[in-house]
PDB file of N, CA and C in Angstrom:
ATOM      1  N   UNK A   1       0.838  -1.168   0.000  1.00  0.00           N
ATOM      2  CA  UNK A   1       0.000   0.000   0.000  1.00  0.00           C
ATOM      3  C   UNK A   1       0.887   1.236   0.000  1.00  0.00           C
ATOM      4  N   UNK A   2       0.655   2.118  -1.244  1.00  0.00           N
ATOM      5  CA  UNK A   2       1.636   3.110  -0.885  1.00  0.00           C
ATOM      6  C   UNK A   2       0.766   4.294  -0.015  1.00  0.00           C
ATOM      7  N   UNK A   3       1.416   5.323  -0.010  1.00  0.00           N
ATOM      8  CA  UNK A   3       0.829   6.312   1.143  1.00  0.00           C
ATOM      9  C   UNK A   3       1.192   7.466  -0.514  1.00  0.00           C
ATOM     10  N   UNK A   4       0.050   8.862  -0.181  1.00  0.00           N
ATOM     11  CA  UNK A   4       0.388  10.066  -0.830  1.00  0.00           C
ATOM     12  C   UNK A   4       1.112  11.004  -0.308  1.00  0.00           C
ATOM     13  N   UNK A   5       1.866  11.353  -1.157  1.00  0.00           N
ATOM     14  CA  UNK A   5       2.716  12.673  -0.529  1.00  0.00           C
ATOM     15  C   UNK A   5       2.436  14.035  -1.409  1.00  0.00           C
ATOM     16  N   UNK A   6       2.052  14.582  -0.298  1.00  0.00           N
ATOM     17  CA  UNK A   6       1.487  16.344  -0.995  1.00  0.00           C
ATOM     18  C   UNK A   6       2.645  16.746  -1.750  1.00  0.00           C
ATOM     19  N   UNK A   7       3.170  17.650  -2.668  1.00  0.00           N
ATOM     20  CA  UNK A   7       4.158  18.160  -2.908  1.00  0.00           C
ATOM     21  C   UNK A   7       3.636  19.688  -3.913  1.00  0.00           C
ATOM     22  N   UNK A   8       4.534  20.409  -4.205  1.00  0.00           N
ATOM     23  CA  UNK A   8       4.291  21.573  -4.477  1.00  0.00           C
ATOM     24  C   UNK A   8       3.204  22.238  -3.824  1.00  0.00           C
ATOM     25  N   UNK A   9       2.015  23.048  -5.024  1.00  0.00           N
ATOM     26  CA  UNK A   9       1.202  23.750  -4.443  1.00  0.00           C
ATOM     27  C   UNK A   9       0.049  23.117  -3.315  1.00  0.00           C
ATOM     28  N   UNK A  10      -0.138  21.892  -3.068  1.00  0.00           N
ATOM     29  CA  UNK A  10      -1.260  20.944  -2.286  1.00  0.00           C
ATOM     30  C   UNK A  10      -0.930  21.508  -0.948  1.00  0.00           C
ATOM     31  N   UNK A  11      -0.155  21.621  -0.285  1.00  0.00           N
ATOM     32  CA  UNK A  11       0.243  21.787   1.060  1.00  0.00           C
ATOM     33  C   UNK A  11      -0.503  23.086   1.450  1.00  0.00           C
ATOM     34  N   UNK A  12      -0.203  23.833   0.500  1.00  0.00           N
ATOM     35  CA  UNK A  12      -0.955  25.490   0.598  1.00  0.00           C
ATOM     36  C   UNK A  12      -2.031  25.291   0.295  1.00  0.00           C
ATOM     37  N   UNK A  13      -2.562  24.816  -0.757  1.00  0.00           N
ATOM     38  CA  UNK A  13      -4.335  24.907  -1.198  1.00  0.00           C
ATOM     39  C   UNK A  13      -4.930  24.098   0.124  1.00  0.00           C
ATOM     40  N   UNK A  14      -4.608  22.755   1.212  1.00  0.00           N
ATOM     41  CA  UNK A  14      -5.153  22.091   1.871  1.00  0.00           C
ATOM     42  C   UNK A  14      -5.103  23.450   2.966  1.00  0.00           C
ATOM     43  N   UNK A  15      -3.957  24.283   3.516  1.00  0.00           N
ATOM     44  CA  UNK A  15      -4.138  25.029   4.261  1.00  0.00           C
ATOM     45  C   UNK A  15      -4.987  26.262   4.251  1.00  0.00           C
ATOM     46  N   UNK A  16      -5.013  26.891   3.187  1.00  0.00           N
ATOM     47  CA  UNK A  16      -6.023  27.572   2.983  1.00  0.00           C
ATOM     48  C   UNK A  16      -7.326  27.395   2.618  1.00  0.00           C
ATOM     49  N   UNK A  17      -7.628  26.277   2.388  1.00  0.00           N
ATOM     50  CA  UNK A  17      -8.775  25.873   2.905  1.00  0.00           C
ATOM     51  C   UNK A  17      -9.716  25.342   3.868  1.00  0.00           C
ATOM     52  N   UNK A  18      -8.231  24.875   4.587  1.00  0.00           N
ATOM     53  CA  UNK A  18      -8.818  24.335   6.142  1.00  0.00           C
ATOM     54  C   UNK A  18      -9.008  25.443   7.105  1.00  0.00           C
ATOM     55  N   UNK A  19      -8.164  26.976   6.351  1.00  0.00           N
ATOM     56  CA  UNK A  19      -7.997  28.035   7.384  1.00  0.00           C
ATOM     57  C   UNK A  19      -9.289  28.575   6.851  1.00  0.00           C
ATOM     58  N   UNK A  20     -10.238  28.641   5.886  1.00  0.00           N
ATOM     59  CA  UNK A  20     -11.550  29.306   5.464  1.00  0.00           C
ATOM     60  C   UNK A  20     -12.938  28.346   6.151  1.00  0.00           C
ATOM     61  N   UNK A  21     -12.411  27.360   6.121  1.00  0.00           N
ATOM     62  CA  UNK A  21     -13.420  26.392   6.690  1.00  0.00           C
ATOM     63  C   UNK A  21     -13.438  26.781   8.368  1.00  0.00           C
ATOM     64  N   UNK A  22     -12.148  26.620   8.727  1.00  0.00           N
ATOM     65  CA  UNK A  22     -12.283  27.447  10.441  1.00  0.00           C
ATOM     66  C   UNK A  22     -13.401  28.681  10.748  1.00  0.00           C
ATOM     67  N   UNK A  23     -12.314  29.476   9.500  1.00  0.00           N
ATOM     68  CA  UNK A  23     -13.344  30.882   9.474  1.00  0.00           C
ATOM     69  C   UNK A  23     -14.916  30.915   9.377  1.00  0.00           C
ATOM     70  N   UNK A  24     -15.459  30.387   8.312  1.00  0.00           N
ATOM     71  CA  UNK A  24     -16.734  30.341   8.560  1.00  0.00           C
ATOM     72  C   UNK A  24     -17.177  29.459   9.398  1.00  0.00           C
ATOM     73  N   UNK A  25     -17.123  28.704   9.758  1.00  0.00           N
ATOM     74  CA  UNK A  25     -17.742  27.869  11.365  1.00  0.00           C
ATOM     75  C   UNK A  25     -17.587  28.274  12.161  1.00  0.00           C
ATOM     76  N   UNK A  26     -16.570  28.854  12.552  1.00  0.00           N
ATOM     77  CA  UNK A  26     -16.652  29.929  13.855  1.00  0.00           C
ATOM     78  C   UNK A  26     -17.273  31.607  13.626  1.00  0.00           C
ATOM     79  N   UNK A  27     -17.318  31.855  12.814  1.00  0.00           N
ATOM     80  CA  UNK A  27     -17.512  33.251  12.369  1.00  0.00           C
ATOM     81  C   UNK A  27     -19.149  33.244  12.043  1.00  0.00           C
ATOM     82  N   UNK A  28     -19.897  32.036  11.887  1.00  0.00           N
ATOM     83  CA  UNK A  28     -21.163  31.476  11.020  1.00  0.00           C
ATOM     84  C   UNK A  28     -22.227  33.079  12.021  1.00  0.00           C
ATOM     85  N   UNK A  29     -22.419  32.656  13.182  1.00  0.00           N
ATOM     86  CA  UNK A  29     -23.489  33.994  13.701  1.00  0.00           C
ATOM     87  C   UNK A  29     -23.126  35.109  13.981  1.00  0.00           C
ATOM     88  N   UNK A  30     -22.091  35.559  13.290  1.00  0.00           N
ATOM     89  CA  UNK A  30     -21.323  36.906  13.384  1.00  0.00           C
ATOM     90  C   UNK A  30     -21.256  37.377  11.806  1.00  0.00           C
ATOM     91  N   UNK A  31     -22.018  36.226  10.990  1.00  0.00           N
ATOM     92  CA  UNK A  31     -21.966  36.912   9.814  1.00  0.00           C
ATOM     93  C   UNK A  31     -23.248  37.539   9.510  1.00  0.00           C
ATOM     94  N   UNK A  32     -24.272  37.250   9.346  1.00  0.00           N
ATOM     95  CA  UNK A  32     -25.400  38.085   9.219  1.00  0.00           C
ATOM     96  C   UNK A  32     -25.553  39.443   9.957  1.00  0.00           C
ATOM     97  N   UNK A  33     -26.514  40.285   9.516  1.00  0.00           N
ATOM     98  CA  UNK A  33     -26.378  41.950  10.176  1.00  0.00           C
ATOM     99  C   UNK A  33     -27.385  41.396  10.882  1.00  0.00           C
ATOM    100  N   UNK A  34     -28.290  41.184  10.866  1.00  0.00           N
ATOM    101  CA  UNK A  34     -29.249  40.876  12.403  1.00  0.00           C
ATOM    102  C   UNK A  34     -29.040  39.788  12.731  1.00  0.00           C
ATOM    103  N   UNK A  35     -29.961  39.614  13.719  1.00  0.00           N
ATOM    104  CA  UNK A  35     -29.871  38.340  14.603  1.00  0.00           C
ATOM    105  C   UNK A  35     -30.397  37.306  14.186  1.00  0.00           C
ATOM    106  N   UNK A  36     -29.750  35.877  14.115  1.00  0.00           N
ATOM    107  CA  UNK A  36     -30.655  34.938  13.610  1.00  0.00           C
ATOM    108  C   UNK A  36     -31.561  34.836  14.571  1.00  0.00           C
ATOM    109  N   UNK A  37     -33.068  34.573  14.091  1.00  0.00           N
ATOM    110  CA  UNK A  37     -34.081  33.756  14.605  1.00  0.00           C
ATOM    111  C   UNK A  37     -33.738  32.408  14.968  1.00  0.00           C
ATOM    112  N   UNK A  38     -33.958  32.577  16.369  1.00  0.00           N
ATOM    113  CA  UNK A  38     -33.977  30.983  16.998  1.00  0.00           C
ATOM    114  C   UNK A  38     -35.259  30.579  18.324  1.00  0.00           C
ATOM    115  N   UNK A  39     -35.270  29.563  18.213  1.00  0.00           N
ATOM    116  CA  UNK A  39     -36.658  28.945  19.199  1.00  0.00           C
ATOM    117  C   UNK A  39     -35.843  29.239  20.517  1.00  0.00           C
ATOM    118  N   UNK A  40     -36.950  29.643  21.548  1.00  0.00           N
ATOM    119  CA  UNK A  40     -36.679  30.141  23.021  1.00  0.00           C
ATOM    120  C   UNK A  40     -36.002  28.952  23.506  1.00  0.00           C
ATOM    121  N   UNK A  41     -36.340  27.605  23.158  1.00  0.00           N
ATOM    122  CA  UNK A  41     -35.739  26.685  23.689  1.00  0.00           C
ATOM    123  C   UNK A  41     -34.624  26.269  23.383  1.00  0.00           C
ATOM    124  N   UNK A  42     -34.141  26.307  22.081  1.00  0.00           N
ATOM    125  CA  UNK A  42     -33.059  26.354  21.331  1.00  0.00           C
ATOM    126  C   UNK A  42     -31.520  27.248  22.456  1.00  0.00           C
ATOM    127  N   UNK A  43     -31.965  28.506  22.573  1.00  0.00           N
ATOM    128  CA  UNK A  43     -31.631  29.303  22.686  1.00  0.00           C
ATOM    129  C   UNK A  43     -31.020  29.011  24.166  1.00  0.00           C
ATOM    130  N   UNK A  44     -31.872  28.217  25.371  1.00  0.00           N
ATOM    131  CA  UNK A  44     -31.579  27.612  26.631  1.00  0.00           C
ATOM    132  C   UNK A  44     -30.637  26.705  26.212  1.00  0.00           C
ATOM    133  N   UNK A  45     -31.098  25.870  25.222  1.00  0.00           N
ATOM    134  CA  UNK A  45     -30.274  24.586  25.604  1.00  0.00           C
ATOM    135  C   UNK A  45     -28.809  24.856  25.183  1.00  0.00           C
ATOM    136  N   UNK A  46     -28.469  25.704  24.403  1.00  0.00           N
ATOM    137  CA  UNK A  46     -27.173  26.077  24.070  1.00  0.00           C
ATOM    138  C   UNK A  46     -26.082  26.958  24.798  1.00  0.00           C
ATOM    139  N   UNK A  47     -26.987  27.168  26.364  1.00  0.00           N
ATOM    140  CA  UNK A  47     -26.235  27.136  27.390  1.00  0.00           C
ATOM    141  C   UNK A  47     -25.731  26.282  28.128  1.00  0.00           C
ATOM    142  N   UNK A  48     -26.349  24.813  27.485  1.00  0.00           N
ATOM    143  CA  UNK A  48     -25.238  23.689  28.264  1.00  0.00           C
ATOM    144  C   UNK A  48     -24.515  23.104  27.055  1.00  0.00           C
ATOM    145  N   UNK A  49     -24.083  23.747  26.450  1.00  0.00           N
ATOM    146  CA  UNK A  49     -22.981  22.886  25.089  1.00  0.00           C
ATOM    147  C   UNK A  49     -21.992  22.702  25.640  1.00  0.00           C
ATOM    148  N   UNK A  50     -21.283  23.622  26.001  1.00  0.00           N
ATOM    149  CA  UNK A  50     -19.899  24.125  26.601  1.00  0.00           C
ATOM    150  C   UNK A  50     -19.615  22.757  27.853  1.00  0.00           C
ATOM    151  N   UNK A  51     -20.641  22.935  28.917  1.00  0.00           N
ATOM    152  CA  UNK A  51     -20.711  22.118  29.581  1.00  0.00           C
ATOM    153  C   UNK A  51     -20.855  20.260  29.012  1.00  0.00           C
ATOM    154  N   UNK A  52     -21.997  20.284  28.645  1.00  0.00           N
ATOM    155  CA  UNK A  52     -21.986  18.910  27.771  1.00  0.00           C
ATOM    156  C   UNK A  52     -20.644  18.294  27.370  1.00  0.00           C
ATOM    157  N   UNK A  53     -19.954  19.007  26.230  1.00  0.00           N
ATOM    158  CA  UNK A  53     -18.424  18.730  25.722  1.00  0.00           C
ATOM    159  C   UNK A  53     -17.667  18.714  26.842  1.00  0.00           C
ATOM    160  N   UNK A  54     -17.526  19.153  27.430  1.00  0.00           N
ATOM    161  CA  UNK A  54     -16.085  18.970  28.769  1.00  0.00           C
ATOM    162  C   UNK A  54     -17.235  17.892  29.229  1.00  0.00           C
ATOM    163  N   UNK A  55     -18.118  17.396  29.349  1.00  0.00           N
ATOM    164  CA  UNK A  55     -18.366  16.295  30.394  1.00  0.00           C
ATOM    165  C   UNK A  55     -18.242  14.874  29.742  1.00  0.00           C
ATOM    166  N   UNK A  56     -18.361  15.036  27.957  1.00  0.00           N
ATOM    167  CA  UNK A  56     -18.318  14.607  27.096  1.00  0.00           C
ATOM    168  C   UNK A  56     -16.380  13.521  26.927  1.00  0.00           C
ATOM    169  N   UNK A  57     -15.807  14.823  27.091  1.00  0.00           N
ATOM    170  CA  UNK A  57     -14.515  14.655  27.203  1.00  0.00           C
ATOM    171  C   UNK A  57     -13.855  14.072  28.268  1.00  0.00           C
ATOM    172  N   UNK A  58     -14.243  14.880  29.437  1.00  0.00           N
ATOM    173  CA  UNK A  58     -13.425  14.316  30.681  1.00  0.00           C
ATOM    174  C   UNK A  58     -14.132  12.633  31.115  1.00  0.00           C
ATOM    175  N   UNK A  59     -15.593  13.017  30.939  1.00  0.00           N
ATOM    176  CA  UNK A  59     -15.792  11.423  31.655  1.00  0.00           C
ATOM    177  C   UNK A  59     -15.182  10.275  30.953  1.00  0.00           C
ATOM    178  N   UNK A  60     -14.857   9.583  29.601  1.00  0.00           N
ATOM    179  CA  UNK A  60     -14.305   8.183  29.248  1.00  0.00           C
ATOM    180  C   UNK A  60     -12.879   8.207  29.818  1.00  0.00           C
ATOM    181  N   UNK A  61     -12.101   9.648  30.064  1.00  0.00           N
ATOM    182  CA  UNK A  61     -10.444   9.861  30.505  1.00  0.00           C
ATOM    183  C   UNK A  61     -10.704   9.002  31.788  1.00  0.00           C
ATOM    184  N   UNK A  62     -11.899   9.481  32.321  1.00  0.00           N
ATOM    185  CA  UNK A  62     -11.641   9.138  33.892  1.00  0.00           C
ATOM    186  C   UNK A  62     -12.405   7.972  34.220  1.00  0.00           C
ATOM    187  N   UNK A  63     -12.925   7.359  33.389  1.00  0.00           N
ATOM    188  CA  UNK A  63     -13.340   5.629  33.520  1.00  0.00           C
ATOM    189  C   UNK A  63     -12.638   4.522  32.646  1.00  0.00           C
ATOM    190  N   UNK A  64     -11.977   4.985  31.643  1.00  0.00           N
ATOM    191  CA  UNK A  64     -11.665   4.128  30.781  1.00  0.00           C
ATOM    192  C   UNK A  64      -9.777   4.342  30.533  1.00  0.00           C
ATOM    193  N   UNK A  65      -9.332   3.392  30.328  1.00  0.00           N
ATOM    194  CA  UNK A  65      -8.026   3.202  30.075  1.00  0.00           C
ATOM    195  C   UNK A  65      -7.588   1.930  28.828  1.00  0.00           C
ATOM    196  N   UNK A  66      -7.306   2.433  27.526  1.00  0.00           N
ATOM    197  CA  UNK A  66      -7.011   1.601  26.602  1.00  0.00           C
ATOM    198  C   UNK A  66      -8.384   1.438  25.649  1.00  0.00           C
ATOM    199  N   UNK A  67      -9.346   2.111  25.889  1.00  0.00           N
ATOM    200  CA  UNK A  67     -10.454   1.675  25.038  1.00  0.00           C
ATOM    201  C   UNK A  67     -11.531   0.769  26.456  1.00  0.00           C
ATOM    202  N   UNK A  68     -11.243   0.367  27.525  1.00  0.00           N
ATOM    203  CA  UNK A  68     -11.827  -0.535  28.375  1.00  0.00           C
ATOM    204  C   UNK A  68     -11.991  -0.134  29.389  1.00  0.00           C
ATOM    205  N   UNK A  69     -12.763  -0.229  29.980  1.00  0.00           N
ATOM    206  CA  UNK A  69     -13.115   0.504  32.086  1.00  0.00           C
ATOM    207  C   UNK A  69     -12.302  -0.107  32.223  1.00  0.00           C
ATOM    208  N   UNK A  70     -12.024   0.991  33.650  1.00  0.00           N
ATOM    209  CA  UNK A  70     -10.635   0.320  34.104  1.00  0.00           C
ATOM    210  C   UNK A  70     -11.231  -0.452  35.477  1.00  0.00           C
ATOM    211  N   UNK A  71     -10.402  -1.817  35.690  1.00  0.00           N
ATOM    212  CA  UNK A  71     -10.475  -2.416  36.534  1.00  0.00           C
ATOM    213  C   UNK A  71     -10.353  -2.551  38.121  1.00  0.00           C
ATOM    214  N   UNK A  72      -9.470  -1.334  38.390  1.00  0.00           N
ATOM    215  CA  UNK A  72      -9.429  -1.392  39.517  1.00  0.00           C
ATOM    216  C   UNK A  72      -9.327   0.206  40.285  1.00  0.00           C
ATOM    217  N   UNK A  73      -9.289   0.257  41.598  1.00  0.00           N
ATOM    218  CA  UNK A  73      -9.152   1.759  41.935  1.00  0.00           C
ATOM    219  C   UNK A  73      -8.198   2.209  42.335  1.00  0.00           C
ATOM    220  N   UNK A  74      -6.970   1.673  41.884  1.00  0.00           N
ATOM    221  CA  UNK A  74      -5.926   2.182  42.520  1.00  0.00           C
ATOM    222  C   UNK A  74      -5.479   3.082  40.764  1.00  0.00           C
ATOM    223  N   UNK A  75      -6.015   3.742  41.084  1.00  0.00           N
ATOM    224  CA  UNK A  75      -6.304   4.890  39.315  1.00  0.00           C
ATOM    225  C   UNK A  75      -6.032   6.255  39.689  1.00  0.00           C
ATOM    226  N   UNK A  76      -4.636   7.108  39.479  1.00  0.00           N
ATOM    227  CA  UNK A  76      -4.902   8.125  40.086  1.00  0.00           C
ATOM    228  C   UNK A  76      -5.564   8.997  39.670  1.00  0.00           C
ATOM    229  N   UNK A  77      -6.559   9.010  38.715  1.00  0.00           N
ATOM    230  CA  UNK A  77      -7.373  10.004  38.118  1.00  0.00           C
ATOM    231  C   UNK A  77      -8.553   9.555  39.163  1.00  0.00           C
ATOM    232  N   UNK A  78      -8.813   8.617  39.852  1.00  0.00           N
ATOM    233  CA  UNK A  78     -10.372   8.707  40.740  1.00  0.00           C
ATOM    234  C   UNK A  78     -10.343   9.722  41.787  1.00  0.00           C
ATOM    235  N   UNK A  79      -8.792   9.604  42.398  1.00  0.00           N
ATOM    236  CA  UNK A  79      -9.115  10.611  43.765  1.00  0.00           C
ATOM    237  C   UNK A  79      -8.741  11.799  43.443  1.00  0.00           C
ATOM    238  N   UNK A  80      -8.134  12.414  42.427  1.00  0.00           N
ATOM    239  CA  UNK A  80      -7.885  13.482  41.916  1.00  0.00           C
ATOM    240  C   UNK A  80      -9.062  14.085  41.069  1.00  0.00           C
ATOM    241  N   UNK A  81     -10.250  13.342  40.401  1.00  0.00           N
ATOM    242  CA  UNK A  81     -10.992  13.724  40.717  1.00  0.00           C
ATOM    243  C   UNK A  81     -12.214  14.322  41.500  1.00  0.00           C
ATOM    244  N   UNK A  82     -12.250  13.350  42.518  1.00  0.00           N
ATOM    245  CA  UNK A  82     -13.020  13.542  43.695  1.00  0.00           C
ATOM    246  C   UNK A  82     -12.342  14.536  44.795  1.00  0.00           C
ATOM    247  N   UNK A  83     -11.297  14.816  44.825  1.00  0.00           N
ATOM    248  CA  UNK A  83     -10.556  15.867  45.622  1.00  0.00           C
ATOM    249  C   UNK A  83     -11.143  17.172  44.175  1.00  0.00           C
ATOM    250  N   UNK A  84     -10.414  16.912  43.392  1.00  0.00           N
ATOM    251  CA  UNK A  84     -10.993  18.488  42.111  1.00  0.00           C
ATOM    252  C   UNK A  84     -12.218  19.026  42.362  1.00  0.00           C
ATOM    253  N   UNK A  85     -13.031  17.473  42.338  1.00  0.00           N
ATOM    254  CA  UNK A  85     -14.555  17.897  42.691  1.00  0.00           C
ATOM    255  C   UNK A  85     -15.174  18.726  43.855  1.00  0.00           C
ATOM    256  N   UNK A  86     -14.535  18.016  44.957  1.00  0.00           N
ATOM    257  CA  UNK A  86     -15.005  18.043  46.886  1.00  0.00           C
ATOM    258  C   UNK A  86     -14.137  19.977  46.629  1.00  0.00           C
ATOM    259  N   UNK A  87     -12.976  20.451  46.083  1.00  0.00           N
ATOM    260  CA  UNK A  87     -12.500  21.318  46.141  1.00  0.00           C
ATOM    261  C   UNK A  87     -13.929  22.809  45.345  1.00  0.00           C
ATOM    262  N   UNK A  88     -14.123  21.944  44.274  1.00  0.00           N
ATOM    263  CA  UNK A  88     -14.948  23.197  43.529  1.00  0.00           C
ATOM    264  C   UNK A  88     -16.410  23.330  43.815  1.00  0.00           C
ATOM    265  N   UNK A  89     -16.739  22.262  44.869  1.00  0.00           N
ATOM    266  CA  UNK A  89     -18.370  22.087  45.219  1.00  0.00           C
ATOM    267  C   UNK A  89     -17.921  23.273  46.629  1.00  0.00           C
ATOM    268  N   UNK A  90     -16.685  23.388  47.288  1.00  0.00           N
ATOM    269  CA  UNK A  90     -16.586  23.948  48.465  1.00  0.00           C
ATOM    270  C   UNK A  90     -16.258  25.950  47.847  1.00  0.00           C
ATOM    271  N   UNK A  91     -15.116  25.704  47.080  1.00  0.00           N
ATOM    272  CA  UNK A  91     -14.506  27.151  46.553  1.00  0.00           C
ATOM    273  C   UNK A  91     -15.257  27.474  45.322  1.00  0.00           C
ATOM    274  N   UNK A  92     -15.435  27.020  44.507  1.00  0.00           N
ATOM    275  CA  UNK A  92     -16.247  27.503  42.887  1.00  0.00           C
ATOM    276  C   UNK A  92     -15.324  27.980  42.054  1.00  0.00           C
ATOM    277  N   UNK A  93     -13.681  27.595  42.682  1.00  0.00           N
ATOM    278  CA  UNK A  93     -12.606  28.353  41.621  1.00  0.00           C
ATOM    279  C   UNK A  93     -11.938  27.235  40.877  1.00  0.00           C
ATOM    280  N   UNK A  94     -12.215  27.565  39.508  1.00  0.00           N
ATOM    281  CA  UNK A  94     -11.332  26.487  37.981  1.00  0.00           C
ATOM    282  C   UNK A  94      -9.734  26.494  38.622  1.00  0.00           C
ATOM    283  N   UNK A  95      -9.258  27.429  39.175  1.00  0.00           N
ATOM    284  CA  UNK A  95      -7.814  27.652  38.934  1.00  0.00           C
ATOM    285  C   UNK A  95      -7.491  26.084  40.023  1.00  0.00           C
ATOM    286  N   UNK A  96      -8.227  26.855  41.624  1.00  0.00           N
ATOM    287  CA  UNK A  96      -7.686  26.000  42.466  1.00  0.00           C
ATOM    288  C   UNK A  96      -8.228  24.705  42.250  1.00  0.00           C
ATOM    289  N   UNK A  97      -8.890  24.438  41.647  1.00  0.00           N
ATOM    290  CA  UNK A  97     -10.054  22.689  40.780  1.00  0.00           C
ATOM    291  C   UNK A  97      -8.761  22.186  39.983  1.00  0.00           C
ATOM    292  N   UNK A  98      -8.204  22.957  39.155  1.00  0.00           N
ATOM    293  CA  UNK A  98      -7.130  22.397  38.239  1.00  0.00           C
ATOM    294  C   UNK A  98      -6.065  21.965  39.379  1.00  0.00           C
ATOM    295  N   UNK A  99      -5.098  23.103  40.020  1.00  0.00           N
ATOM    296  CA  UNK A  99      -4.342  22.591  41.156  1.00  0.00           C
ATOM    297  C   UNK A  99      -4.222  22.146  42.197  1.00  0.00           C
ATOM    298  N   UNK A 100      -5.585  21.548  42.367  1.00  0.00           N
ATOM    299  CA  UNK A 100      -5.822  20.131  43.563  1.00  0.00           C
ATOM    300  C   UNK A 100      -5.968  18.917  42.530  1.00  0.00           C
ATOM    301  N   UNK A 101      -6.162  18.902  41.764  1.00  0.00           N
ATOM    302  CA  UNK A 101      -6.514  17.926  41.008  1.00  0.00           C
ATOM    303  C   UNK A 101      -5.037  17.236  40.557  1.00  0.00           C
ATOM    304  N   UNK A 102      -3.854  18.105  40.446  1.00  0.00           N
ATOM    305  CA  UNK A 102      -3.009  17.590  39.774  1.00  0.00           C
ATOM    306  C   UNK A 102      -2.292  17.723  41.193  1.00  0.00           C
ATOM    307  N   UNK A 103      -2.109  18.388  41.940  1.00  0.00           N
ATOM    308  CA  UNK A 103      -1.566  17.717  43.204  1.00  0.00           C
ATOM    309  C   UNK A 103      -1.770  16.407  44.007  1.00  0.00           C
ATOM    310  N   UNK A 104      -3.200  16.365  43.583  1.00  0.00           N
ATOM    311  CA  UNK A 104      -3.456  15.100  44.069  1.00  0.00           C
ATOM    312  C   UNK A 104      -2.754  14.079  43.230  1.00  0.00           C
ATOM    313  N   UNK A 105      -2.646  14.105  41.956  1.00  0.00           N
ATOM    314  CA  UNK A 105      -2.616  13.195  40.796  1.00  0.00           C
ATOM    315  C   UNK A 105      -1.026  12.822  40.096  1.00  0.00           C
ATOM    316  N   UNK A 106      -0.094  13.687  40.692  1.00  0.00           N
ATOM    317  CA  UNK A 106       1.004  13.628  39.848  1.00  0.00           C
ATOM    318  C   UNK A 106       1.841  12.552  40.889  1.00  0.00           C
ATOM    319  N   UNK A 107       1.545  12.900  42.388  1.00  0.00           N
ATOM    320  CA  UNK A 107       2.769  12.303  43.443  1.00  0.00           C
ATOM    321  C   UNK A 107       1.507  11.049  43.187  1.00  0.00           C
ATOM    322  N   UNK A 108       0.537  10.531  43.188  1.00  0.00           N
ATOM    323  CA  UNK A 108      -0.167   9.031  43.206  1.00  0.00           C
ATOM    324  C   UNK A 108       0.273   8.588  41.786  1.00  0.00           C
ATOM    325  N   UNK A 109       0.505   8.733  40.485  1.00  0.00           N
ATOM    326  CA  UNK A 109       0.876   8.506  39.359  1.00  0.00           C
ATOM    327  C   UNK A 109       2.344   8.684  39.090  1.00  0.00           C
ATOM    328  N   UNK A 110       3.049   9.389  39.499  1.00  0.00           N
ATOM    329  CA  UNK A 110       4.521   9.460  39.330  1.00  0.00           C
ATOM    330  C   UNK A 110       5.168   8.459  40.522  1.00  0.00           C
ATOM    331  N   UNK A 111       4.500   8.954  41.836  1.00  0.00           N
ATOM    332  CA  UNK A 111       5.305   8.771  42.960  1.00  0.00           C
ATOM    333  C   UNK A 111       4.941   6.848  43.106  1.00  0.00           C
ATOM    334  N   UNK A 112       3.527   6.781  42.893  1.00  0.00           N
ATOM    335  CA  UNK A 112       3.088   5.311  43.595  1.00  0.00           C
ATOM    336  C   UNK A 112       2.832   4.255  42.267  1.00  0.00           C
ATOM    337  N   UNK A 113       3.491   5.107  40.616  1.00  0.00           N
ATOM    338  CA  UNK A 113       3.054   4.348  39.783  1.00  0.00           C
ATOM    339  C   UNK A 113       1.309   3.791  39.327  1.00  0.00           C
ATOM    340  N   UNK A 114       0.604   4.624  39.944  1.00  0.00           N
ATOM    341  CA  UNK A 114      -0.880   4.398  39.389  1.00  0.00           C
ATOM    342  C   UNK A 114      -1.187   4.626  38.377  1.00  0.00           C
TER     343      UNK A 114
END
């Protein structure tokens, strides 16, 4: 099986098109002069996207290892979560959520091999 190799102008035409494709998907409701019309409900639920995706993301990191739940609890992502967690249900701050989380997580994973 051989593999393709871009050469000359391809490298640039793939980039400038992947950089226009960025542009309009992110730019999509900033392009019209008024406001798009959207359903009231629409409009709620797209205050939990943001949320959804990070819960989307973080939860298989923190159950699964290799494609498979992980088997046992000596995992240092469980108590480094549950310390991240017990920290941001008490303070409400991302910063100190991130740096309990990895305090907890680096000396149980570096130090104890989890």
């Amino acid at each position: 099986m051989s593999t393709a190799v871009m050469t000359g102008w391809e490298p640039w035409l793939a980039s400038v098109g992947l950089a226009l494709v960025t542009l309009v998907t992110r730019a999509f409701f900033m392009i019209p002069e008024r406001e798009v019309p959207m359903p009231e409900w629409f409009k709620r639920g797209l205050k939990y996207a943001p949320l959804a995706a990070l819960a989307a993301v973080i939860a298989p990191e923190l159950v699964m290892q290799q494609g498979a739940l992980i088997t046992s609890l000596a995992d240092a992502r469980l108590p480094a979560a549950l310390c991240a967690t017990a920290y941001f249900w008490w303070q409400r701050g991302i910063l100190g959520t991130i740096v309990i989380g990895m305090a907890v997580y680096l000396p149980l994973h570096i130090g104890w091999g989890w």
